[in-house]
Protein backbone atom coordinates (compact mmCIF):
# COMPACT_ATOMS: atom_id res chain seq x y z
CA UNK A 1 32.85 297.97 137.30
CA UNK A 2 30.03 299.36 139.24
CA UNK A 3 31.97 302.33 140.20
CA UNK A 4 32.38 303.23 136.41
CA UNK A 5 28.52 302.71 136.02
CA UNK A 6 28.11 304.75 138.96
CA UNK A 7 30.20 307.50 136.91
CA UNK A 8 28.42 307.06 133.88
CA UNK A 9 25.10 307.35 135.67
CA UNK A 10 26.25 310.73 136.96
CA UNK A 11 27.29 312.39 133.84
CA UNK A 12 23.75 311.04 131.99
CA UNK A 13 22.53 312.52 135.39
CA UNK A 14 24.46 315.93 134.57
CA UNK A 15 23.78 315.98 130.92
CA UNK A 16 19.91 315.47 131.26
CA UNK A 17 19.39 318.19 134.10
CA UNK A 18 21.72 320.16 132.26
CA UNK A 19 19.40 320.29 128.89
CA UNK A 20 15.55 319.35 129.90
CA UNK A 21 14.87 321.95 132.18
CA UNK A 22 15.26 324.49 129.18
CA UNK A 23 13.76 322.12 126.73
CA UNK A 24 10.40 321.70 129.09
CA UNK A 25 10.45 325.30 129.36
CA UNK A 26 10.27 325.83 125.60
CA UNK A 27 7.98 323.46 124.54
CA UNK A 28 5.59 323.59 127.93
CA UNK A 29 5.41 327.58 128.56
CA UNK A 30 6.57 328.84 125.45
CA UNK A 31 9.91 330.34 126.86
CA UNK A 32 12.14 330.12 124.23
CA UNK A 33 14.43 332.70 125.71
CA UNK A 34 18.43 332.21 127.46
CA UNK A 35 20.60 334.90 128.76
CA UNK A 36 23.83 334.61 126.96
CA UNK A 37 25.86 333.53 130.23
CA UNK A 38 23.34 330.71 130.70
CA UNK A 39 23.67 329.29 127.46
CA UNK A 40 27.63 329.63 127.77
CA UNK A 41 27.12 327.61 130.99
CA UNK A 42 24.80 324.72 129.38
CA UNK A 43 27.03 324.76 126.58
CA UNK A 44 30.09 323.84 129.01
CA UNK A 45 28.36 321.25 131.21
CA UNK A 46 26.64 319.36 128.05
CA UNK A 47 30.66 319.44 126.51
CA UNK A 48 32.17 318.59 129.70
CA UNK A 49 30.06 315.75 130.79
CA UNK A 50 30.10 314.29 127.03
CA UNK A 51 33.94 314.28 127.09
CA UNK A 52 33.12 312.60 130.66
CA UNK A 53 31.39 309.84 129.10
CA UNK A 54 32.92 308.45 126.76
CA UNK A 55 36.66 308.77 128.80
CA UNK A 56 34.21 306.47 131.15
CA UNK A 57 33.66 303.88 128.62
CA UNK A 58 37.01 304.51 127.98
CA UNK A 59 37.83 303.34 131.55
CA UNK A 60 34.74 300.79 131.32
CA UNK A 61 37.04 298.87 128.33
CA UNK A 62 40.09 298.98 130.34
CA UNK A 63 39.03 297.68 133.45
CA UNK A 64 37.72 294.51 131.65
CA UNK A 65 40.95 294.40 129.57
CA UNK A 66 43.15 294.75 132.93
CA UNK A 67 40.22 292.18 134.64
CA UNK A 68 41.28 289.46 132.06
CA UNK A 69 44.39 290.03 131.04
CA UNK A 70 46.12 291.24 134.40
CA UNK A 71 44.08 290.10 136.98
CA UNK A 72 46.35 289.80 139.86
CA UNK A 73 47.38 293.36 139.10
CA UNK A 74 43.98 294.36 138.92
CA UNK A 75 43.82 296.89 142.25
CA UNK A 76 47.83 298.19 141.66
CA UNK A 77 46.57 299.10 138.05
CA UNK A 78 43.35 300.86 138.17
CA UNK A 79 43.10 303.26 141.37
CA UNK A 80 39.83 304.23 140.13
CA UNK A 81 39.33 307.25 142.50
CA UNK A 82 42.61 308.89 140.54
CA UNK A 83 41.25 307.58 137.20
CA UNK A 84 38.09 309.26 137.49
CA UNK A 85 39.12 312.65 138.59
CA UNK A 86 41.68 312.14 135.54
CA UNK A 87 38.70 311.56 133.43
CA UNK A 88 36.52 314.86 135.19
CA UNK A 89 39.90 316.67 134.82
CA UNK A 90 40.52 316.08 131.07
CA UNK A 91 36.36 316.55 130.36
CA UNK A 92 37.50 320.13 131.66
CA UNK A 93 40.52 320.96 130.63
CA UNK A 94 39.40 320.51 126.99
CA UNK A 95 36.15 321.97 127.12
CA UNK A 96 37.05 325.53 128.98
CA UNK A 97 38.44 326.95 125.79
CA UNK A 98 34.91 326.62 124.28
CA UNK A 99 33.82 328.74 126.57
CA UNK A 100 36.20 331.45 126.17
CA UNK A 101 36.34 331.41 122.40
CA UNK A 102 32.77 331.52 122.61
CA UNK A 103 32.70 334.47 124.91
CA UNK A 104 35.54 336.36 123.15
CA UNK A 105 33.34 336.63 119.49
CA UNK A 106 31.40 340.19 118.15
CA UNK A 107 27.66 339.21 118.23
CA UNK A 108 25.75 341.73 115.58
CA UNK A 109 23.75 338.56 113.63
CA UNK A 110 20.34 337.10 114.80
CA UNK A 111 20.32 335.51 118.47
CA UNK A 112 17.95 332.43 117.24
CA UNK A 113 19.97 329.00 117.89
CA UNK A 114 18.23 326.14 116.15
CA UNK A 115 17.97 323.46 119.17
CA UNK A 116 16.96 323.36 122.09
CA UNK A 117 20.06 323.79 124.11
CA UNK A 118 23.32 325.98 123.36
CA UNK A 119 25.90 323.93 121.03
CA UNK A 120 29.35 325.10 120.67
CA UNK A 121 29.27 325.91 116.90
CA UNK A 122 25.57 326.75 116.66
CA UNK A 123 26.26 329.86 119.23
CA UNK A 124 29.88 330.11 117.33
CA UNK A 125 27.79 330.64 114.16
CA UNK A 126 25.52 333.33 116.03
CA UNK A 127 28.73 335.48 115.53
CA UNK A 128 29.32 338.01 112.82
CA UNK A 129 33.44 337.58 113.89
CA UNK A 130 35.67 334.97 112.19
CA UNK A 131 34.66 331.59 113.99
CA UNK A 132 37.81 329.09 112.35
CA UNK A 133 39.45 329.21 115.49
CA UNK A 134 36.54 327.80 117.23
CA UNK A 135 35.86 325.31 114.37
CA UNK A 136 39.46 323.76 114.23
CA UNK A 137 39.94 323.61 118.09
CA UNK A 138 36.29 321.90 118.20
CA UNK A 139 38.17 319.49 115.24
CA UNK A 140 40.66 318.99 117.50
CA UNK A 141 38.81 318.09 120.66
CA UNK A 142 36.45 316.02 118.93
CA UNK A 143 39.22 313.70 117.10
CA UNK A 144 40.80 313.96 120.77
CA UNK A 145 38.15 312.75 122.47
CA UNK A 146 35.96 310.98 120.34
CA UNK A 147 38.95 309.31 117.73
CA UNK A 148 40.88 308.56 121.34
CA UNK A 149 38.49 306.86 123.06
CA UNK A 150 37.21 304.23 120.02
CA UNK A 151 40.89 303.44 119.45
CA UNK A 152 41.22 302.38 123.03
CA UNK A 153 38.09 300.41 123.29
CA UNK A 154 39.11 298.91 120.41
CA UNK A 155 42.94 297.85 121.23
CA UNK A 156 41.58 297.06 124.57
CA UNK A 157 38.95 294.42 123.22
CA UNK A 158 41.10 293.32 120.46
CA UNK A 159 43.71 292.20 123.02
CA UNK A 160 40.92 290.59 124.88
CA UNK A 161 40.21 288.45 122.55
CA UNK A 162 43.78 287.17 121.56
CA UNK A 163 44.26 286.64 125.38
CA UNK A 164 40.82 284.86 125.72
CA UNK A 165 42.14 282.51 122.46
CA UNK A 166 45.48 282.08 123.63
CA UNK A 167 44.29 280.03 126.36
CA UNK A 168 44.90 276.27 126.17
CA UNK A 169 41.71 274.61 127.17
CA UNK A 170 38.01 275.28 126.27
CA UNK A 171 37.08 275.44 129.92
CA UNK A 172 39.84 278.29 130.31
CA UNK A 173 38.52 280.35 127.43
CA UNK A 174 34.96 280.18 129.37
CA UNK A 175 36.09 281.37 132.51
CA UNK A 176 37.73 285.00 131.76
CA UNK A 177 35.52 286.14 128.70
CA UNK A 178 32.42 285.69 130.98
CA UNK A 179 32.38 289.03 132.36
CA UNK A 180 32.99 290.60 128.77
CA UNK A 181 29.25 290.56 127.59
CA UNK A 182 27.19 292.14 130.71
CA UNK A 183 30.56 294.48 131.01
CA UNK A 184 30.39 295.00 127.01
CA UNK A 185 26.32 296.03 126.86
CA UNK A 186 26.69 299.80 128.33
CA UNK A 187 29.62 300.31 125.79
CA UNK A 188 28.02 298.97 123.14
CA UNK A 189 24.91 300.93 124.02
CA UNK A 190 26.64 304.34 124.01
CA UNK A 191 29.34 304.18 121.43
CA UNK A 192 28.21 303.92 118.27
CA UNK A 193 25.69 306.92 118.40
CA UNK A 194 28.15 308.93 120.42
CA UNK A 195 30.82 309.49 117.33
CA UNK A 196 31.91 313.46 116.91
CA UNK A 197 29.58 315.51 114.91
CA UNK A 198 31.34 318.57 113.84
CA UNK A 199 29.42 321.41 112.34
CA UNK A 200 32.08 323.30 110.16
């Protein structure tokens, strides 16, 4: 568990130095200025490490479901070195076509994004080109990640709780759903603002 908070520590780390630097600089000295490469490169760690996130609250709801429902199978299951480079990996692997299909679009519009860091679809939209590619693949990802990810936490507590009331006794329901609340808070915390927004 504290090697997934550990995780999820580092990509808030990632995703704040990623964006405030920028932000301070626009609101502090009035630099409201990004070279198109930067904001390509902001734009793939804030999509990266939000991909990275929620896979690790993913992994957050598993480990408790594995924890209570398998716990003498607990180390064989979750090598959590290999899970979280799996989680890095897929973060990646989805979000590097952003980049490209950003990259790859005719820019002859205004160069004035309206936040304070570069969004996939909000530079997309900068384009004078034909952006559906980007907006279905961005569809795509999002449901990927996003849909993915709540329908595993979900399975994962659901089948915590018919384990927990399968038990026999009251004392044995006590003892495994103890760990579910303190485990449940960062989860609960993140999820329900972190749902895909999609520009289209």
């Amino acid at each position: 568990m504290y090697y997934f908070l550990a995780m999820l520590s580092l990509t808030d780390l990632v995703m704040c130095s990623s964006t405030i630097p920028k932000a301070l600089c626009i609101f502090w000295f009035h630099l409201k200025e990004i070279g198109f490469e930067e904001c390509l490169v902001q734009m793939f760690f804030i999509h990266t490490f939000t991909g990275m996130e929620s896979g690790v609250l993913m992994l957050m709801a598993l480990d408790l479901y594995v924890a209570i429902c398998y716990p003498m199978c607990y180390s064989v299951i979750l090598a959590k070195d290999v899970i979280g480079l799996a989680t890095f990996l897929r973060g990646v692997l989805l979000i590097t076509p952003f980049t490209f299909l950003t990259k790859r679009l005719p820019y002859c519009r205004g160069n004035v994004i309206p936040h304070t860091y570069c969004d996939h679809m909000s530079v997309a939209k900068l384009s004078c080109g034909n952006v559906k590619v980007n907006a279905i693949y961005g569809l795509i990802v999002a449901l990927l990640i996003r849909g993915f990810v709540f329908l595993c936490i979900t399975v994962s507590y659901t089948m915590i709780l018919q384990t927990v009331v399968s038990l026999s006794s009251a004392d044995a329901r006590k003892r495994p759903s103890a760990p579910a609340p303190p485990t449940s808070v960062p989860i609960d915390l993140y999820h329900p603002c972190k749902f895909p927004i999609i520009y289209l």
